[in-house]
N, C-alpha and C. Protein backbone atom coordinates (compact mmCIF):
# COMPACT_ATOMS: atom_id res chain seq x y z
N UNK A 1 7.04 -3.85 16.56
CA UNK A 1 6.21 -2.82 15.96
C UNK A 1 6.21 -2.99 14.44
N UNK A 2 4.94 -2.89 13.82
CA UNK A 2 4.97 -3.53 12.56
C UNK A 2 5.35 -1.71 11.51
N UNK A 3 5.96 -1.76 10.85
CA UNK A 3 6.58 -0.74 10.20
C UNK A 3 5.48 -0.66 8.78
N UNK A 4 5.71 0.88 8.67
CA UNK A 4 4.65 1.54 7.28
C UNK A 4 4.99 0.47 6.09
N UNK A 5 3.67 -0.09 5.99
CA UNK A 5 4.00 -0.72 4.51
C UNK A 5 2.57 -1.17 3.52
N UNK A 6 2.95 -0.71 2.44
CA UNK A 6 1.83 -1.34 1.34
C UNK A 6 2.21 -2.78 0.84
N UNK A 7 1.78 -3.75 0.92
CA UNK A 7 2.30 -5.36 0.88
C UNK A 7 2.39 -4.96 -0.75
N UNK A 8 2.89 -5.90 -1.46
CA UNK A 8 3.53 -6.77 -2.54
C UNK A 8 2.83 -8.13 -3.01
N UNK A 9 1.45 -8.37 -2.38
CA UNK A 9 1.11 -9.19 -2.03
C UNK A 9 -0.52 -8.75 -2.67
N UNK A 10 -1.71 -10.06 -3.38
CA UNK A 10 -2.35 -10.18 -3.60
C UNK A 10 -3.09 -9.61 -2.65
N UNK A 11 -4.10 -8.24 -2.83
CA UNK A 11 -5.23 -8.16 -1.44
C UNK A 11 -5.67 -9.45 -0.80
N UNK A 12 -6.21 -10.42 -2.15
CA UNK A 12 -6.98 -11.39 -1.21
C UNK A 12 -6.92 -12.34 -0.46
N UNK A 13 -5.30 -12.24 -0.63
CA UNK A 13 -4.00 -13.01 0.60
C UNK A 13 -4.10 -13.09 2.12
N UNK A 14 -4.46 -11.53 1.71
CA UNK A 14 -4.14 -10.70 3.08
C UNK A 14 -5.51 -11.00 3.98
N UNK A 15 -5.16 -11.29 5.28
CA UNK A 15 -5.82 -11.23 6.20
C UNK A 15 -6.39 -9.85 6.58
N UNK A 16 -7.89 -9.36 7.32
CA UNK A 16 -8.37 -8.29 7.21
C UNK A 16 -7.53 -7.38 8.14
N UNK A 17 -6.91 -7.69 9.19
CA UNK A 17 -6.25 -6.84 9.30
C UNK A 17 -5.13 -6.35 8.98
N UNK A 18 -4.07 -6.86 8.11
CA UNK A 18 -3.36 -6.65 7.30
C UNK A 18 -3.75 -4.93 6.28
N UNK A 19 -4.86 -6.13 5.76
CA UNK A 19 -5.79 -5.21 4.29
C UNK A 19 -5.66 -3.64 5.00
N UNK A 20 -6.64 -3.48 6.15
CA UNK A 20 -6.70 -2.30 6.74
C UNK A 20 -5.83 -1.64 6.92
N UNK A 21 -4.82 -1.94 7.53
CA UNK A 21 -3.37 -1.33 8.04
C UNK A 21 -2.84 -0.97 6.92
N UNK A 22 -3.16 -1.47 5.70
CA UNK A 22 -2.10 -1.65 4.43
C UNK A 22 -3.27 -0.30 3.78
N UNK A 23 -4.45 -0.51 4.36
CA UNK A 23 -5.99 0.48 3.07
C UNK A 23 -5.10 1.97 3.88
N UNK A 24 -5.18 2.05 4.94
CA UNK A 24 -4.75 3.76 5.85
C UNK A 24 -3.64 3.89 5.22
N UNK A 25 -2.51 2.80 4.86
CA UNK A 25 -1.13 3.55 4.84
C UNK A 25 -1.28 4.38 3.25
N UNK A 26 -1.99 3.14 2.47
CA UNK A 26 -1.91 3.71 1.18
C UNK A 26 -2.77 5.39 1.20
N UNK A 27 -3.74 5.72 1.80
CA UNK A 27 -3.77 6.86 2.03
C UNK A 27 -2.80 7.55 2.67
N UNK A 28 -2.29 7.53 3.74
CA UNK A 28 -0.95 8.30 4.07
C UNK A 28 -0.15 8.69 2.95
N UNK A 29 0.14 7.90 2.45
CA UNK A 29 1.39 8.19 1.62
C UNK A 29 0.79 9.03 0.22
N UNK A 30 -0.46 8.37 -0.25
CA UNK A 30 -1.00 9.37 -1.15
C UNK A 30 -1.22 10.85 -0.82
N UNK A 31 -1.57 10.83 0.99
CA UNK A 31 -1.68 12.49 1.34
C UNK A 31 -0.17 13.36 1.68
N UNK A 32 0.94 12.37 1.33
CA UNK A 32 2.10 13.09 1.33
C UNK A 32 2.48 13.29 -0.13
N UNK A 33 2.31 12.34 -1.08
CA UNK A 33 2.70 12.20 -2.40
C UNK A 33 1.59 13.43 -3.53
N UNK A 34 0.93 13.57 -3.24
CA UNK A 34 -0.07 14.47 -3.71
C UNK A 34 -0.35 15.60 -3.41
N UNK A 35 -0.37 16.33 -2.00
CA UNK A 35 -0.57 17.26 -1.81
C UNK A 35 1.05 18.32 -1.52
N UNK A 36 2.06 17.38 -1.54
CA UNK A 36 3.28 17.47 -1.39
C UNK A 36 3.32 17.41 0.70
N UNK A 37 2.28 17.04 1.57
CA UNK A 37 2.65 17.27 2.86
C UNK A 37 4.44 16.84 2.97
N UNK A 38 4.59 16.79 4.39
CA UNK A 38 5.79 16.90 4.54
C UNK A 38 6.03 15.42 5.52
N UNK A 39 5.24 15.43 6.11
CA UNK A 39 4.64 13.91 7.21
C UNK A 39 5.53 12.56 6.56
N UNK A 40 6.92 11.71 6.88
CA UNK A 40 6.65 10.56 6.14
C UNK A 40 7.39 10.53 4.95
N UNK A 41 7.38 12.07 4.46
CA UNK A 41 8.09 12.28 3.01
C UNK A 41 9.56 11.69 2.26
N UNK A 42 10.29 11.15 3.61
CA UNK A 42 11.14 10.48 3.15
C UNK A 42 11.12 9.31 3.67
N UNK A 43 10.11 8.42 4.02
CA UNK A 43 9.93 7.08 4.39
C UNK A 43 9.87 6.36 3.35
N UNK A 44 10.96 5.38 3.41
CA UNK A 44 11.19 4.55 2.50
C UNK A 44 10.46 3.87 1.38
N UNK A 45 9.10 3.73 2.58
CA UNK A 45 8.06 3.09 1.85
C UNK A 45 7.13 4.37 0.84
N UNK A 46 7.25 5.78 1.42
CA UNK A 46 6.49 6.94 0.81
C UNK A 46 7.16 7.02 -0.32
N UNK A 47 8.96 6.75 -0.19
CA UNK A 47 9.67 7.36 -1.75
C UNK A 47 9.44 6.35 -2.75
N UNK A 48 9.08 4.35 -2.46
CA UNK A 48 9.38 4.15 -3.40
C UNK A 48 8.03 4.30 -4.20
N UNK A 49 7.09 4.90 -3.65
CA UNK A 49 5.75 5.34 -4.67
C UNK A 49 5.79 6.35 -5.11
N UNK A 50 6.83 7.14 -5.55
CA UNK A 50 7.10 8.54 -5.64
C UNK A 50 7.30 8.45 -7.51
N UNK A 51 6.44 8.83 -8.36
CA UNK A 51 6.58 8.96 -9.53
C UNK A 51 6.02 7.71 -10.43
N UNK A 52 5.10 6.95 -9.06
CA UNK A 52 3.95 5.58 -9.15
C UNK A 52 2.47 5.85 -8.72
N UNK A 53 2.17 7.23 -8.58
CA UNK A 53 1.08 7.24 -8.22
C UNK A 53 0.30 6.27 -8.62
N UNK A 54 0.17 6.29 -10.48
CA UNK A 54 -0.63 5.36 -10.62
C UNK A 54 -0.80 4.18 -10.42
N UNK A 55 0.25 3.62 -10.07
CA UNK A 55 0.22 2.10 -9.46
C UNK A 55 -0.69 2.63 -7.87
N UNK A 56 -0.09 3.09 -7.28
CA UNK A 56 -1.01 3.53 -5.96
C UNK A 56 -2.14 3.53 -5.99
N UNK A 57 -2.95 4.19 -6.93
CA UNK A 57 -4.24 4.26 -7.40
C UNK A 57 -4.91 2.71 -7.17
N UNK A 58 -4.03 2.58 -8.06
CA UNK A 58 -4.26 0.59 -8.27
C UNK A 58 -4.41 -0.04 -7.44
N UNK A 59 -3.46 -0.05 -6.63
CA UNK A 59 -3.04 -0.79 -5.31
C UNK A 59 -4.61 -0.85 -4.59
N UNK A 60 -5.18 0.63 -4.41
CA UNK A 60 -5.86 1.27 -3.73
C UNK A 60 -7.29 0.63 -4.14
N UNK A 61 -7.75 0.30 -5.40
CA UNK A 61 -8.75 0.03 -5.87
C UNK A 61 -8.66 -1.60 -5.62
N UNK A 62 -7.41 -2.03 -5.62
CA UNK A 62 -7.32 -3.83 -5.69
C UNK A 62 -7.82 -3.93 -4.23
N UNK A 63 -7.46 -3.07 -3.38
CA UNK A 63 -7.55 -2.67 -1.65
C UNK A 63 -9.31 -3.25 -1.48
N UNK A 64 -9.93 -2.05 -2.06
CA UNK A 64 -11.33 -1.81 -1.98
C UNK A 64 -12.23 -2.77 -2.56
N UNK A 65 -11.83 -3.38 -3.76
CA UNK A 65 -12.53 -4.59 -4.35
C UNK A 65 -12.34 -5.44 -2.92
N UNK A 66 -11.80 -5.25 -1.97
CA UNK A 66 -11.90 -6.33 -0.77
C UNK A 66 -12.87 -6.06 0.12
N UNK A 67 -14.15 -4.63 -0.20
CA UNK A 67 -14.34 -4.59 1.26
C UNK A 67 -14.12 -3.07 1.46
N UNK A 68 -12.87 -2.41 1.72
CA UNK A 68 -12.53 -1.45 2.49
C UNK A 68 -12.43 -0.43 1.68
N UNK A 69 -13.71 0.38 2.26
CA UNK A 69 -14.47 1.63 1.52
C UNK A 69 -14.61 2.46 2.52
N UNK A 70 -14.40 3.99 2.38
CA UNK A 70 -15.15 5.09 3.24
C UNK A 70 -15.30 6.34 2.81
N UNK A 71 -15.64 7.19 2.85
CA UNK A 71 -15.61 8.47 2.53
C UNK A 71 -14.98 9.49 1.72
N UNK A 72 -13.54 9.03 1.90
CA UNK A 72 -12.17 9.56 1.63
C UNK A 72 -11.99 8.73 0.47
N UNK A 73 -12.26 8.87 -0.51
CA UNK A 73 -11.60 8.62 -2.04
C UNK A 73 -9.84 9.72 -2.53
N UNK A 74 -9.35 8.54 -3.17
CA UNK A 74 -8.06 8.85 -4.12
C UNK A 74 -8.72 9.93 -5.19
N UNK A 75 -7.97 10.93 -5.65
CA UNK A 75 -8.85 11.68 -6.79
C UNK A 75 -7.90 10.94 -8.30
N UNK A 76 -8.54 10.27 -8.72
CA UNK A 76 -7.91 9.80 -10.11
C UNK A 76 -7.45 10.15 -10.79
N UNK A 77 -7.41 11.80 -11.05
CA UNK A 77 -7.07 12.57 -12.19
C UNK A 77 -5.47 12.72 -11.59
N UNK A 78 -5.54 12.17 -10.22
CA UNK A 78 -3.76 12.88 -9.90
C UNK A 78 -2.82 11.31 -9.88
N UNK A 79 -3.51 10.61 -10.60
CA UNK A 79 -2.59 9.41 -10.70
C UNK A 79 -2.42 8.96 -11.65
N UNK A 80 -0.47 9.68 -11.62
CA UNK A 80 -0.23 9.49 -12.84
C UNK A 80 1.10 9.16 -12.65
N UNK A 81 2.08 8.71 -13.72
CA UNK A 81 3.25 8.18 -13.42
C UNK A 81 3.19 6.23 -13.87
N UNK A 82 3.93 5.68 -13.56
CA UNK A 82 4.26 4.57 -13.71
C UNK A 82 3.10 3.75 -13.51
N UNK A 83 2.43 2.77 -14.29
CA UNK A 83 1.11 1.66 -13.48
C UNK A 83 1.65 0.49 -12.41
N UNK A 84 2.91 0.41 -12.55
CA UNK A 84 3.16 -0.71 -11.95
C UNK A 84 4.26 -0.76 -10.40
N UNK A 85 4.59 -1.11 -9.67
CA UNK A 85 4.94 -1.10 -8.53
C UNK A 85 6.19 -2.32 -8.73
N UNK A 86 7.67 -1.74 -8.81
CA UNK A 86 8.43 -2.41 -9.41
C UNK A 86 9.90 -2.63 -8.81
N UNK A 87 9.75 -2.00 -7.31
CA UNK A 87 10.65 -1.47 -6.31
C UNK A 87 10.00 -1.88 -5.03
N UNK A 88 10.77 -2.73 -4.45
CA UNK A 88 10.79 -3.40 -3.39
C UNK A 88 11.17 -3.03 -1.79
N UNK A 89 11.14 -3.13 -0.89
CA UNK A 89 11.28 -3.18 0.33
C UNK A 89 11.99 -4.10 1.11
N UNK A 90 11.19 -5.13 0.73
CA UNK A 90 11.67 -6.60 0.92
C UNK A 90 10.56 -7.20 -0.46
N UNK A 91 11.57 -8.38 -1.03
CA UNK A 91 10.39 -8.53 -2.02
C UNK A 91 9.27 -9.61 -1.64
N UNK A 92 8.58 -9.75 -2.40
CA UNK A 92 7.13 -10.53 -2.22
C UNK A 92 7.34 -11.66 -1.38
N UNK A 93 8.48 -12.67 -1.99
CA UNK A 93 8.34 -13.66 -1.03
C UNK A 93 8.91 -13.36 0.72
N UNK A 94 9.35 -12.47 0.44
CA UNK A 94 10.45 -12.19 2.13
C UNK A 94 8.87 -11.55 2.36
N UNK A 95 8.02 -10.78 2.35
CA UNK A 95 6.83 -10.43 2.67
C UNK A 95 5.64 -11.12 3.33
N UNK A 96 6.13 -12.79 2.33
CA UNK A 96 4.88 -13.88 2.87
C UNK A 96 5.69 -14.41 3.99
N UNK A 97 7.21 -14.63 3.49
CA UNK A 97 7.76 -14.95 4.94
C UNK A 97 7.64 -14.33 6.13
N UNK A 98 7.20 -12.77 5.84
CA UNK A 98 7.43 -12.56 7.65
C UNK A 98 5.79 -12.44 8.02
N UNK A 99 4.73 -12.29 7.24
CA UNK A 99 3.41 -12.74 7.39
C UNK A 99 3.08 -13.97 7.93
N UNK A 100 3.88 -15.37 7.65
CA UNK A 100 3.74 -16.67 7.81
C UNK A 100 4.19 -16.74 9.59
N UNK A 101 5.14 -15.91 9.68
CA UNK A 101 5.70 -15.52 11.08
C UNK A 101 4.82 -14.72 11.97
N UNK A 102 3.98 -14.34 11.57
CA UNK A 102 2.72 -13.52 12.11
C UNK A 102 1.40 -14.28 13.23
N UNK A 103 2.06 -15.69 12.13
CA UNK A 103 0.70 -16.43 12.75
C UNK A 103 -1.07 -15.72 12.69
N UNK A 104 -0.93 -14.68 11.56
CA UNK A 104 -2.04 -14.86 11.51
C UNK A 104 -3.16 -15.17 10.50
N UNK A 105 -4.45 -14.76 9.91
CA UNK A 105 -4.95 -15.74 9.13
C UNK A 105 -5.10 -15.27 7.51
N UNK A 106 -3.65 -14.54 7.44
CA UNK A 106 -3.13 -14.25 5.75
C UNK A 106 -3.21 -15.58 4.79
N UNK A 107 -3.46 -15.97 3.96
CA UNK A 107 -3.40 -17.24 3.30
C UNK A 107 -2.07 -17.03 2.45
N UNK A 108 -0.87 -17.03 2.82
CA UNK A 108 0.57 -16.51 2.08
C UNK A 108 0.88 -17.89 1.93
């Protein structure tokens, strides 16, 4: 089971279904990080964007320059905090490594 995560990783790396899985989560976590929900709130991956919105923002727009657009926009004015994403999970390369293990058509 592939676990909540925003990659570390160039959008245009990412294979489309990656992108997608990765476009919903970054909303998830923005609808816990913003509205304060409760859903998720201490998932590893929700805390380390916690006081990064604005990198999220980012993330979110690097997301969409790919393609993946709908209805549901980030509101900009609430992203604020840090620009950059500087806290890891696993870092970038352990990321392409388990993508490469995926077998599927990510260019990592």
């Amino acid at each position: 089971m592939e676990k909540m995560r925003a990659w570390d990783i160039l959008p245009e790396k990412l294979c489309r279904s990656h992108l997608l899985a990765e476009y919903k989560e970054i909303h998830a976590i923005w609808n816990v990080l913003t509205p304060g929900k409760k859903g998720y709130s201490e998932h590893p991956e929700t805390l380390r964007w916690k006081g990064k919105l604005k990198a999220l923002y980012l993330r979110h727009e690097e997301v969409e320059r790919r393609g993946f657009r709908h209805n549901t926009t980030l509101e900009e004015s609430l992203a604020t905090g840090f620009p950059v994403q500087d806290e890891f999970l696993e870092t970038p390369e352990e990321q392409r490594k388990i993508l490469r293990k995926k077998g599927c058509p990510c260019r990592v």
